[in-house]
N, C-alpha and C. Protein backbone atom coordinates (compact mmCIF):
# COMPACT_ATOMS: atom_id res chain seq x y z
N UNK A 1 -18.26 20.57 7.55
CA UNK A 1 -17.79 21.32 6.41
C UNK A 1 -18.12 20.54 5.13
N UNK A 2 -18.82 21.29 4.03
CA UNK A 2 -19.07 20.64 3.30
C UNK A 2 -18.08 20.13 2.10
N UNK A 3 -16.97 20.52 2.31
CA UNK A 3 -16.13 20.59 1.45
C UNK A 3 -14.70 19.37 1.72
N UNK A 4 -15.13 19.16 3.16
CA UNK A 4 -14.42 17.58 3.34
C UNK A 4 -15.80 16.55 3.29
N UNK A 5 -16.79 16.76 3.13
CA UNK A 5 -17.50 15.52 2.79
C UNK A 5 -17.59 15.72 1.10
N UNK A 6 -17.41 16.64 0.23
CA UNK A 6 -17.84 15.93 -0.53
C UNK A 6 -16.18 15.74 -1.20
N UNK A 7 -15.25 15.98 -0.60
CA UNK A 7 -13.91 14.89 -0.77
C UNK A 7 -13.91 13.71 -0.54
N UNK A 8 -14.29 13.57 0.31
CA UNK A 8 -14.41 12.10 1.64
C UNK A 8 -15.40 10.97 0.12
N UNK A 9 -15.78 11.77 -0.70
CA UNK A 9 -16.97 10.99 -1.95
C UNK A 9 -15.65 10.32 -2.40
N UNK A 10 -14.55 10.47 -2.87
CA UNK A 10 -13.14 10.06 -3.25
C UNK A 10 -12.37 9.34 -2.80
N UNK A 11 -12.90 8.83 -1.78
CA UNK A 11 -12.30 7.61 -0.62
C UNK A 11 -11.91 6.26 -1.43
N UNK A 12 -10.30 5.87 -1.21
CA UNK A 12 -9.90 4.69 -1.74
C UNK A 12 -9.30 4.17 -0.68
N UNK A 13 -9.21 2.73 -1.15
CA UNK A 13 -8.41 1.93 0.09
C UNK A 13 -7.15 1.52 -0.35
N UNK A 14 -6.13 2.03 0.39
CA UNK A 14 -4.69 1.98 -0.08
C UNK A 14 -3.86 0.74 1.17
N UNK A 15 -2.84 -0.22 0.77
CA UNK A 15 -1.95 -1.19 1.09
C UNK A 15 -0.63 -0.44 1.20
N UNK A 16 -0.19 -0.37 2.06
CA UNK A 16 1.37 0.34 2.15
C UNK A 16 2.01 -0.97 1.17
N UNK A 17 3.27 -0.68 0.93
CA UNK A 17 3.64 -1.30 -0.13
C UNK A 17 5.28 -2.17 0.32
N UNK A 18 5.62 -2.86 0.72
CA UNK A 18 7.01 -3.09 1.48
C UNK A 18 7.93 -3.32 0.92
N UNK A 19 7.84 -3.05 -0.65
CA UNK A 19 8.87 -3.39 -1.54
C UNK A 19 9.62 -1.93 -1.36
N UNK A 20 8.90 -0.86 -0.91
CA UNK A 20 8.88 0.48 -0.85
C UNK A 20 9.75 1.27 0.32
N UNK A 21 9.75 0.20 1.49
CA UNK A 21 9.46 0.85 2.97
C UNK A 21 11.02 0.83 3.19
N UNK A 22 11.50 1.66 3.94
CA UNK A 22 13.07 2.31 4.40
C UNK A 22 13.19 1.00 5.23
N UNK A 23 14.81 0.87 5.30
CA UNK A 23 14.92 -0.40 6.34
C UNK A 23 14.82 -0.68 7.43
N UNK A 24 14.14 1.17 8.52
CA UNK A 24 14.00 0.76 10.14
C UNK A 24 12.32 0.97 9.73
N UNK A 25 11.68 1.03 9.04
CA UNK A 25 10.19 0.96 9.34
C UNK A 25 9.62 -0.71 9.26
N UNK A 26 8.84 -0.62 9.98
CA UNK A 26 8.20 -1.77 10.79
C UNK A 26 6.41 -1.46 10.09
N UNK A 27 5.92 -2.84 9.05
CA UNK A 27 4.37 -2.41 8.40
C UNK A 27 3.84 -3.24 9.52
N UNK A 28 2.66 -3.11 9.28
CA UNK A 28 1.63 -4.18 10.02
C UNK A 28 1.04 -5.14 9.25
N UNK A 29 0.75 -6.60 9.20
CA UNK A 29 0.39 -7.47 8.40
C UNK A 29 -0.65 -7.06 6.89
N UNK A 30 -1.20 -6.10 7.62
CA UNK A 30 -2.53 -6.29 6.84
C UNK A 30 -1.91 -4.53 5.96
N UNK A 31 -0.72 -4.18 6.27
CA UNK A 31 -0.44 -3.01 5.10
C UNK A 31 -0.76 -1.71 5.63
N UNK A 32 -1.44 -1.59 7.12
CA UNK A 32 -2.27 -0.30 7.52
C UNK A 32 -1.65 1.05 8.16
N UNK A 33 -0.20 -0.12 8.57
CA UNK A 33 0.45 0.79 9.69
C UNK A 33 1.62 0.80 9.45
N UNK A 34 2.02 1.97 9.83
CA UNK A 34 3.75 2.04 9.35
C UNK A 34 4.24 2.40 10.79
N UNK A 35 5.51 2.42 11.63
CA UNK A 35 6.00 2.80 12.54
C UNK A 35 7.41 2.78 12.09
N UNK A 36 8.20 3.24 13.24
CA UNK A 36 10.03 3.30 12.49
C UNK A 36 10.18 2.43 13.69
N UNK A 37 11.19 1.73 13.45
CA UNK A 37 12.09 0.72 14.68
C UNK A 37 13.32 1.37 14.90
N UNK A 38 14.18 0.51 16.11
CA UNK A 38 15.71 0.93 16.44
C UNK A 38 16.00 0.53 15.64
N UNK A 39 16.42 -1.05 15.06
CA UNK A 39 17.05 -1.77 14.34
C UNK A 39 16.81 -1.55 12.72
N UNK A 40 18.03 -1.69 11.53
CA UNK A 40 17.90 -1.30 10.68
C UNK A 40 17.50 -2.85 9.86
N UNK A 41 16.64 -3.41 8.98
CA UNK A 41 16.83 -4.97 9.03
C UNK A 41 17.79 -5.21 7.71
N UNK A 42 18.13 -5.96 7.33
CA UNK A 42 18.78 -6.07 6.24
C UNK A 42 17.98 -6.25 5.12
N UNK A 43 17.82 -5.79 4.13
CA UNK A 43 16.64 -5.57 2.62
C UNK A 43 17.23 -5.73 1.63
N UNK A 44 16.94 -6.21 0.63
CA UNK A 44 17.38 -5.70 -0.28
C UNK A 44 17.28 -4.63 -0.96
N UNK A 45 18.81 -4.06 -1.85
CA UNK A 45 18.47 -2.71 -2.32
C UNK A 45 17.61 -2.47 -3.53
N UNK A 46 16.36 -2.80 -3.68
CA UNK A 46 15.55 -2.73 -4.87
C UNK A 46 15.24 -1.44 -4.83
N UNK A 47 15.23 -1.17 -6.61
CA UNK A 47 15.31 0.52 -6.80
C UNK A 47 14.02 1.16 -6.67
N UNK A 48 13.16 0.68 -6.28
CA UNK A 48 11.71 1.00 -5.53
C UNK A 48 11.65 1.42 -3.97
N UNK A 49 12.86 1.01 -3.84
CA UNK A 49 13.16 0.84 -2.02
C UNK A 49 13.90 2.23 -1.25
N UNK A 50 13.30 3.10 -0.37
CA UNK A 50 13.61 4.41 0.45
C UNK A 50 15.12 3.47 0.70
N UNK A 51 16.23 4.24 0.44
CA UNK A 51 17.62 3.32 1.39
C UNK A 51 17.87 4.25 2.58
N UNK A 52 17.36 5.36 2.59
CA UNK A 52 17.94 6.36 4.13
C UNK A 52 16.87 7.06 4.16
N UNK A 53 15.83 7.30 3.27
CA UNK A 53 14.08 8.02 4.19
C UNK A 53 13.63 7.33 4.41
N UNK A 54 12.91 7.43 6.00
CA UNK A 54 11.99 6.43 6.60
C UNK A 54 10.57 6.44 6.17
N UNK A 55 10.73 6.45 4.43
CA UNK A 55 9.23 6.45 3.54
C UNK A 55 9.29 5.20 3.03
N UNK A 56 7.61 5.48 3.12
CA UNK A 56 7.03 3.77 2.13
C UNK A 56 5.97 4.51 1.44
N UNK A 57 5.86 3.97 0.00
CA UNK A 57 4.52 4.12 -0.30
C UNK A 57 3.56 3.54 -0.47
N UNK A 58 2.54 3.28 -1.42
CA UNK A 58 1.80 2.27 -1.20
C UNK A 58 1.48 1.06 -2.21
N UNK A 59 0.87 0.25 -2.38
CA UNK A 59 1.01 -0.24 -4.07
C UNK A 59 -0.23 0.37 -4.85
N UNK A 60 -0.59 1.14 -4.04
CA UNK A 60 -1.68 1.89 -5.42
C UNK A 60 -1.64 3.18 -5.69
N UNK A 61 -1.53 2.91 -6.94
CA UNK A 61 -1.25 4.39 -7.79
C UNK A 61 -1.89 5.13 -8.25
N UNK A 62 -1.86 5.98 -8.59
CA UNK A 62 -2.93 6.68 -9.34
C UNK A 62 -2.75 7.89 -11.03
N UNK A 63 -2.95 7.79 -11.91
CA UNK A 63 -2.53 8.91 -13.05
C UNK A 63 -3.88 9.73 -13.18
N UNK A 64 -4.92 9.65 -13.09
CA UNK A 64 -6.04 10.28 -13.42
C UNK A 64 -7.22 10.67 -12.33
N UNK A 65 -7.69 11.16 -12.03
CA UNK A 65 -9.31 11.61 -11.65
C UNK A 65 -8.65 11.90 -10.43
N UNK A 66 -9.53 11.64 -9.17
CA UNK A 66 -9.67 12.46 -7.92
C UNK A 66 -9.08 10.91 -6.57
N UNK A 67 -8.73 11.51 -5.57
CA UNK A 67 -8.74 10.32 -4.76
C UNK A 67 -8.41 11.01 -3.22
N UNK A 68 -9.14 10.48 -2.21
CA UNK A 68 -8.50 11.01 -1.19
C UNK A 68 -8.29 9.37 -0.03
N UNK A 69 -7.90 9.96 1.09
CA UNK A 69 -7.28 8.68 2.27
C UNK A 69 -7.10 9.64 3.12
N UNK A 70 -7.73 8.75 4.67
CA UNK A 70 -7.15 9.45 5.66
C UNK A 70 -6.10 8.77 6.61
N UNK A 71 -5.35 9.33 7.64
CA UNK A 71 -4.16 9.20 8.00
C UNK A 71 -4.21 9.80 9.56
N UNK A 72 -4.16 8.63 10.74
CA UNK A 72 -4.10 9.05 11.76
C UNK A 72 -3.21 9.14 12.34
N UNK A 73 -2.19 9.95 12.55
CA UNK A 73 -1.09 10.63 13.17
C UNK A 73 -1.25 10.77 14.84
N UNK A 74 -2.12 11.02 15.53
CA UNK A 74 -2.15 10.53 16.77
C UNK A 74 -1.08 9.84 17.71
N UNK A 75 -0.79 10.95 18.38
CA UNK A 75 0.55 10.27 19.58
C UNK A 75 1.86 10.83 18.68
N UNK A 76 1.67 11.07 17.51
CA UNK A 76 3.14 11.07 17.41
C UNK A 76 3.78 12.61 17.36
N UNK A 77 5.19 12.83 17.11
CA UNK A 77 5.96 14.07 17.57
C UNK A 77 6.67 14.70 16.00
N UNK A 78 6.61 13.73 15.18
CA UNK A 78 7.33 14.11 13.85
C UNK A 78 6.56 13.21 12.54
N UNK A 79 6.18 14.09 11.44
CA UNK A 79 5.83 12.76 10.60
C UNK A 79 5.48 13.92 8.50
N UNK A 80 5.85 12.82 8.00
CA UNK A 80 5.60 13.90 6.67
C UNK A 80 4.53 12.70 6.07
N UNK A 81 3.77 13.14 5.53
CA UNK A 81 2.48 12.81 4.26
C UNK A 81 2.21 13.61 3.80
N UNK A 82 1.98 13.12 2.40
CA UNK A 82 1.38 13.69 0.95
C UNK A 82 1.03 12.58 -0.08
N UNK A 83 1.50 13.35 -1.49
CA UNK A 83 2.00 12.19 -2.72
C UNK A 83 3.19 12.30 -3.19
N UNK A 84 3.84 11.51 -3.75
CA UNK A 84 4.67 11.69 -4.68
C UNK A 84 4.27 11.20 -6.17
N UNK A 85 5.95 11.37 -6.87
CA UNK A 85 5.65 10.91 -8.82
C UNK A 85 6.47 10.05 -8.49
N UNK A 86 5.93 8.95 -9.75
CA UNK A 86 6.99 7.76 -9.72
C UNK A 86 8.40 7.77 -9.91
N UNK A 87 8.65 8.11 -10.47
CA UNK A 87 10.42 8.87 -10.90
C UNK A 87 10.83 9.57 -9.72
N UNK A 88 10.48 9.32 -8.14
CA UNK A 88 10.94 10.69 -7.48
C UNK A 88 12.43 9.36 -6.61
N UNK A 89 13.54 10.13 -6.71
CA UNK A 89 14.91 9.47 -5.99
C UNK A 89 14.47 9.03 -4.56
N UNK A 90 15.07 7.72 -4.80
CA UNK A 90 14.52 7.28 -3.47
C UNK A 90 15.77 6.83 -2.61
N UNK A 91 16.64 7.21 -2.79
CA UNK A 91 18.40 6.78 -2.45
C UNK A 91 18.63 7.55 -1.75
N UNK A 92 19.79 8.04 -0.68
CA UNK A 92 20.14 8.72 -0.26
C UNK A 92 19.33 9.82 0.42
N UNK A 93 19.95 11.17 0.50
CA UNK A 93 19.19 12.02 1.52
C UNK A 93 18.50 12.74 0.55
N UNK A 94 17.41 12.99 0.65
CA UNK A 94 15.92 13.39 -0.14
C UNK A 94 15.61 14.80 0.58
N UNK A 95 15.73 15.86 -1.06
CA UNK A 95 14.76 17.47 -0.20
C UNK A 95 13.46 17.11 -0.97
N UNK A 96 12.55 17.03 -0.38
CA UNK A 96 10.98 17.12 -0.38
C UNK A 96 10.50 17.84 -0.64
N UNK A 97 10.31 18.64 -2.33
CA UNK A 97 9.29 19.47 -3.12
C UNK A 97 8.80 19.52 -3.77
N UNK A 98 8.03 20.02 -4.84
CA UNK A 98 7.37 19.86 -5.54
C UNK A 98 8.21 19.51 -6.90
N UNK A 99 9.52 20.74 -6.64
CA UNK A 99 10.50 20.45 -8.04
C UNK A 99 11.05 18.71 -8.19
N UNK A 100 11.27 17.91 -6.89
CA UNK A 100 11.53 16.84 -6.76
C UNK A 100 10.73 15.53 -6.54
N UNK A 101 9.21 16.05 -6.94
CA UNK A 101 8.19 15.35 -6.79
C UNK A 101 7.66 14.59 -5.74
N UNK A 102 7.62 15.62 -4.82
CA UNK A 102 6.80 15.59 -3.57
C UNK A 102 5.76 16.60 -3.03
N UNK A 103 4.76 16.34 -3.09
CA UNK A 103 3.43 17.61 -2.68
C UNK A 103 3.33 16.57 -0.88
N UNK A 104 4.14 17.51 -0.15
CA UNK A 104 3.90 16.77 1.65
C UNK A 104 3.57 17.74 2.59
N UNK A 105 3.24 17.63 3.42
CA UNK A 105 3.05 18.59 4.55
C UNK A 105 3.78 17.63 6.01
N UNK A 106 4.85 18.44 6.58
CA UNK A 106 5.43 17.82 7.89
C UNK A 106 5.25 18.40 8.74
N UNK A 107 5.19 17.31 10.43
CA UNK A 107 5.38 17.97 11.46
C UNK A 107 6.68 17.57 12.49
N UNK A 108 7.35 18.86 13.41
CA UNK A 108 8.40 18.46 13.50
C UNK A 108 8.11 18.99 14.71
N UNK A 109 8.95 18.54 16.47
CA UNK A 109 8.99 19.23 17.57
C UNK A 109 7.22 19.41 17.85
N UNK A 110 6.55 18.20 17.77
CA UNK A 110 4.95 18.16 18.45
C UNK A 110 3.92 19.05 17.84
N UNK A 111 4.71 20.52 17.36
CA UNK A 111 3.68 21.71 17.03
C UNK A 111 4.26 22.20 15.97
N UNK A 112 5.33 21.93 15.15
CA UNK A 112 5.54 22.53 13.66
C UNK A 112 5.64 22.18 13.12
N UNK A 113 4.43 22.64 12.28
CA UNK A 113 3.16 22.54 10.65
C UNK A 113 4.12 23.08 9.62
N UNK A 114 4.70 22.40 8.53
CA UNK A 114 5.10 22.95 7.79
C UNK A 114 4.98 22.41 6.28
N UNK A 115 4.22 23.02 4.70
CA UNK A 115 3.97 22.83 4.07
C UNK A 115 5.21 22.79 3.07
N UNK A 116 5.97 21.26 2.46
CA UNK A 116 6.83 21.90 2.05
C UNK A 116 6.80 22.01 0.51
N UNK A 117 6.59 23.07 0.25
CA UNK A 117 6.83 24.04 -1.47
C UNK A 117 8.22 24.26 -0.88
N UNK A 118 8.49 25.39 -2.59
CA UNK A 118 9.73 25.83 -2.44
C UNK A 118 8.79 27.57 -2.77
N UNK A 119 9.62 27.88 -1.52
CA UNK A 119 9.98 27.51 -0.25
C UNK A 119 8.91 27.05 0.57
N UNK A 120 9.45 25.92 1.61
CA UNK A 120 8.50 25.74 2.47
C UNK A 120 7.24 26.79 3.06
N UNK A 121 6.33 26.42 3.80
CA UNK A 121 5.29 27.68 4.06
C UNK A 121 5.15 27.00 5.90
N UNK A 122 5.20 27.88 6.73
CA UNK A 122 5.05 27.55 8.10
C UNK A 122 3.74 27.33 8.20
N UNK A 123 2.94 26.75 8.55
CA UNK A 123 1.90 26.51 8.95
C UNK A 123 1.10 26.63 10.67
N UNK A 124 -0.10 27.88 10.67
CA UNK A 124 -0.46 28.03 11.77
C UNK A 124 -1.90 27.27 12.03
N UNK A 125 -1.65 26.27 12.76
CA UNK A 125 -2.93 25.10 13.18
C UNK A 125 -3.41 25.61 14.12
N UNK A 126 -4.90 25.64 14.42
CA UNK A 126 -5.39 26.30 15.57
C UNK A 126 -5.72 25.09 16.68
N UNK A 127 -5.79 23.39 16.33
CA UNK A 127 -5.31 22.30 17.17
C UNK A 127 -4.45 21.30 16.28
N UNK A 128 -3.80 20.50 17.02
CA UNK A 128 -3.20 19.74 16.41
C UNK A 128 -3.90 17.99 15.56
N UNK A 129 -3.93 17.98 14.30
CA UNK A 129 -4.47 17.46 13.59
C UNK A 129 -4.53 15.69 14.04
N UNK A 130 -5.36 15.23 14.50
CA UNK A 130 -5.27 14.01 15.14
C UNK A 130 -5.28 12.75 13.65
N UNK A 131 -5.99 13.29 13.11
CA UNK A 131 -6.53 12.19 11.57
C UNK A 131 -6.46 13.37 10.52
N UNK A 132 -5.61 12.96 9.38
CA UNK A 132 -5.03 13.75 8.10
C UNK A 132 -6.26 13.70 7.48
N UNK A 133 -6.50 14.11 6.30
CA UNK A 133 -7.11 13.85 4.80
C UNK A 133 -6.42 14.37 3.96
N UNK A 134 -6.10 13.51 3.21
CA UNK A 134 -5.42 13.90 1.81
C UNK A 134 -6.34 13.50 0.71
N UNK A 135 -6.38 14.79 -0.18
CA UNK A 135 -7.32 15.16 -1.26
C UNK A 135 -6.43 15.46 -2.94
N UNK A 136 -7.21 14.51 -3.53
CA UNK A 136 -5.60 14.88 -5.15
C UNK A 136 -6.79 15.02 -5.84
N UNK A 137 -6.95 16.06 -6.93
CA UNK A 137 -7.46 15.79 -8.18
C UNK A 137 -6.49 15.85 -9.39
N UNK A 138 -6.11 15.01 -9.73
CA UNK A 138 -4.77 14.95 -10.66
C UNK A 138 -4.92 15.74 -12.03
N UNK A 139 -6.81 15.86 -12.88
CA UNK A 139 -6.45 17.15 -13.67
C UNK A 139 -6.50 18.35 -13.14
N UNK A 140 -6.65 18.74 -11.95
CA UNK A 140 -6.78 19.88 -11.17
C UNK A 140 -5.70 20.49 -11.11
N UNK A 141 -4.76 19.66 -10.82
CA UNK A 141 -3.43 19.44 -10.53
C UNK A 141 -3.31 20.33 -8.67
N UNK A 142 -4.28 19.60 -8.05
CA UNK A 142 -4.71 20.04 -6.65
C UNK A 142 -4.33 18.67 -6.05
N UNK A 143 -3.78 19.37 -4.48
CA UNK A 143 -3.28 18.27 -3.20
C UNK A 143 -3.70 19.10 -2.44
N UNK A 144 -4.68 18.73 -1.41
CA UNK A 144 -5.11 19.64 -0.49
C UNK A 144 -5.27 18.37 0.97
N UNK A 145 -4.83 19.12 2.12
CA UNK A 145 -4.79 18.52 3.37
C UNK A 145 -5.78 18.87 3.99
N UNK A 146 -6.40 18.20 5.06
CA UNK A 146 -7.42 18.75 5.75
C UNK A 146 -7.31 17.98 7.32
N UNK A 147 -7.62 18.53 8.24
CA UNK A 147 -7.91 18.93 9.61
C UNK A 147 -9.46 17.28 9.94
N UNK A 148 -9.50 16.14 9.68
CA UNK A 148 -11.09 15.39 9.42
C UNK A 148 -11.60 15.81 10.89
N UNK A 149 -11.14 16.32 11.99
CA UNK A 149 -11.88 16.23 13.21
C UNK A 149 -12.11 17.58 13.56
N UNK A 150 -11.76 18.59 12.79
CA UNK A 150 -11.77 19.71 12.94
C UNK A 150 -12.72 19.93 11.75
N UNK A 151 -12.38 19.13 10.65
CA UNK A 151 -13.13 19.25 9.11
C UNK A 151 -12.66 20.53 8.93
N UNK A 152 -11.31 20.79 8.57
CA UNK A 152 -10.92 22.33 8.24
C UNK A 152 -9.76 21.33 7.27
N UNK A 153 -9.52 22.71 6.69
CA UNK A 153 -8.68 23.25 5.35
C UNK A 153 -7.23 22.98 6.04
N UNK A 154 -5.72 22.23 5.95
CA UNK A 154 -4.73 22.42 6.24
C UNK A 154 -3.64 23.37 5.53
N UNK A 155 -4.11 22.99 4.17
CA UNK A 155 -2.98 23.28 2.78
C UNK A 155 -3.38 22.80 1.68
N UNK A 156 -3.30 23.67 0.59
CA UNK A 156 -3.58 23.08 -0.49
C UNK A 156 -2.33 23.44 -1.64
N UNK A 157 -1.70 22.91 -2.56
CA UNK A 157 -0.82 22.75 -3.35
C UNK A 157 -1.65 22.60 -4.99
N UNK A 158 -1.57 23.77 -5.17
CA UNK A 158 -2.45 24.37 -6.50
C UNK A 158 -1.77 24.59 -7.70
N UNK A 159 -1.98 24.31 -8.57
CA UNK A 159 -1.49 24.23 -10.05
C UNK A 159 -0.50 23.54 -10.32
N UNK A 160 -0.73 22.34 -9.53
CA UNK A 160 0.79 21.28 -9.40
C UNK A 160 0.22 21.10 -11.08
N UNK A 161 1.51 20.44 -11.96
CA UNK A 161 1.68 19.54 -13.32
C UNK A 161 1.53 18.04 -13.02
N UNK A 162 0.93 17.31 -13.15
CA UNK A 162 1.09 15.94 -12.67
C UNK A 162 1.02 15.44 -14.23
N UNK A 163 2.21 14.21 -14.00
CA UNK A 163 2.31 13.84 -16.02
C UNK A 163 2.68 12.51 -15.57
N UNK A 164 2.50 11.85 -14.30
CA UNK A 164 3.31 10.12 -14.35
C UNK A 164 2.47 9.95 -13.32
N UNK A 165 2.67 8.62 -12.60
CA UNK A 165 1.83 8.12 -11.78
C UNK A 165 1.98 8.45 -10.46
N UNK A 166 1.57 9.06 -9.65
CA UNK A 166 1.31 9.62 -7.79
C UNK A 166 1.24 8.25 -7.28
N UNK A 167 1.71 8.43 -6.09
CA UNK A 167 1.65 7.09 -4.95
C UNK A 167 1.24 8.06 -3.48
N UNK A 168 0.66 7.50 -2.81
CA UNK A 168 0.79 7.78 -1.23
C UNK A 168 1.95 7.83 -0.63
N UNK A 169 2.90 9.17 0.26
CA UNK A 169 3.45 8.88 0.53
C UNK A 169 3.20 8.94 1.90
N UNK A 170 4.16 7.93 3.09
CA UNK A 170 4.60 7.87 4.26
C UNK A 170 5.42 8.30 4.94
N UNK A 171 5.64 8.94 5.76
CA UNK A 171 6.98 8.58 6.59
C UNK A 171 6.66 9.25 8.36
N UNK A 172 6.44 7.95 8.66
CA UNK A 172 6.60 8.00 10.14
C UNK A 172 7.70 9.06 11.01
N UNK A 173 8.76 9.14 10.60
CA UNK A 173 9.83 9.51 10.84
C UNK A 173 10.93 9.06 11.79
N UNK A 174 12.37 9.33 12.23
CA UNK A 174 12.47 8.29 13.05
C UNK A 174 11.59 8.22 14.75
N UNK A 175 12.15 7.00 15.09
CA UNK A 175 11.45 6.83 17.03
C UNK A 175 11.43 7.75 17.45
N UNK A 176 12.88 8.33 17.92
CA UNK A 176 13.43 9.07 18.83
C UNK A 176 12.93 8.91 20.06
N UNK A 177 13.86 7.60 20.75
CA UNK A 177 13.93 6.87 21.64
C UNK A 177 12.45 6.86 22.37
N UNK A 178 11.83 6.55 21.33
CA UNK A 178 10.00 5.77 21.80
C UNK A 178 9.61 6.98 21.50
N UNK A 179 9.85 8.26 21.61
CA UNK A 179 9.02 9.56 21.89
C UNK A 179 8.16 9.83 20.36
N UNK A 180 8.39 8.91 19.33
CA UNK A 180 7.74 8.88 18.14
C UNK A 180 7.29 7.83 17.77
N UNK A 181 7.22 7.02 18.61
CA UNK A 181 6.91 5.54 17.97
C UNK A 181 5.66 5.28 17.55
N UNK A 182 4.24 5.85 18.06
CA UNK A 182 3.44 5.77 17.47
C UNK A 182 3.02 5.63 16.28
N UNK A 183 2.21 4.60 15.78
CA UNK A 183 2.02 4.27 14.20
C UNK A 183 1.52 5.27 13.06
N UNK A 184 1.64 5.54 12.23
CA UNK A 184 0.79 6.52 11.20
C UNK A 184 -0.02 5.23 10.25
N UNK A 185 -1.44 5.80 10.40
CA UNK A 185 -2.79 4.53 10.44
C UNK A 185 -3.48 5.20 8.98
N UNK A 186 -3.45 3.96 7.62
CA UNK A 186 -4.23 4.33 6.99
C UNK A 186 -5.76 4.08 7.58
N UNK A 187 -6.87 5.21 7.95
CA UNK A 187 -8.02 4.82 8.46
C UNK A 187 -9.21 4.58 7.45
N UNK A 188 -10.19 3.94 7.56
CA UNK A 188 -11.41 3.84 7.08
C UNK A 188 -11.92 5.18 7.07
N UNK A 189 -12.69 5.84 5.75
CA UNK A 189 -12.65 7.01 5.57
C UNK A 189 -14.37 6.75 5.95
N UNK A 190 -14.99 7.75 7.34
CA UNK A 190 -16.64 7.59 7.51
C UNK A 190 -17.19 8.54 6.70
N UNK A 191 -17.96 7.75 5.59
CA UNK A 191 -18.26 8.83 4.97
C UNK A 191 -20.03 9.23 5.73
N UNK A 192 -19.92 9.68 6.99
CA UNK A 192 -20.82 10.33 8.08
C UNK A 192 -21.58 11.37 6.92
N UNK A 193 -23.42 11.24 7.78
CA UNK A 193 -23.83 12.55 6.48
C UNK A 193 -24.19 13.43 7.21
């Protein structure tokens, strides 16, 4: 599809960020991998810091031009990615929309795709998305998801306002007793011709 390669031209390399990350997620040294743990660790409460969503974001931001990253979800049963705005509440229990500065798409129960606007939009996948792409053009004011192994279209979030700085967001979601534990993988984006 020509329309995830010439996204894939927008490829950045993003560091999950741990000043960021909820207190049961578990990074991997090098920033790539996020997973959720049993144990909650003790953190401090820095106001950058998820205190009850199992989100992290990343330390790179973005206010202007285009950027995409992909995201391998593989093995797992529940998980939300998108972007958020810097100003978005990171305390307590979090609704995830656009009014609250979140453009995400989640999956919940192995097979439900759900885009969440207000109101959310159900989403019908014709396989289940093994590796994400997330696509921003910030004057576009476009977030569009894509299918990289399918190279299809997931969702796109059109005429968003973007006026502060976007971050990558994460969230693994919880374990649920191993049945989610699998990592969510920022991947090397191939830009294959």
């Amino acid at each position: 599809m020509a329309e995830l390669k010439r996204v894939q031209q927008s490829a950045v390399d993003l560091t999950l960020d741990p000043d960021t990350a909820g207190p049961y997620l578990i990074l991997s040294d090098d920033g790539k991998q996020v997973s959720c743990g049993d144990l909650m660790k003790r953190l401090p409460d820095n106001p950058e810091r998820f205190n009850r969503c199992t989100g992290v974001l990343t330390k790179q931001s973005f206010s202007s031009g285009r950027f995409y990253y992909e995201v391998q979800v593989k093995g797992k049963t529940m998980w939300n990615l998108g972007v958020v705005r810097e100003s978005i509440n990171r305390k307590g229990h979090i609704t995830a929309n656009p009014q609250n500065g979140y453009w995400t798409i989640w999956l919940r129960k192995e097979n439900q795709y759900k885009a969440l606007s207000d109101p959310p939009v159900q989403l019908s996948l014709k396989s289940r998305p093994q590796k994400v792409g997330v696509f921003v053009d910030y004057e576009e004011g476009l977030v569009s998801f894509y299918d990289v192994d399918a190279a299809a279209l997931i969702y796109s979030f059109t005429g968003c306002c973007f006026t502060e700085k976007l971050y990558p967001f994460f969230s693994p979601c919880v374990n649920n007793a191993g049945k989610n534990s699998a990592p969510m993988i920022i991947s090397p984006v191939n830009q294959a011709e």
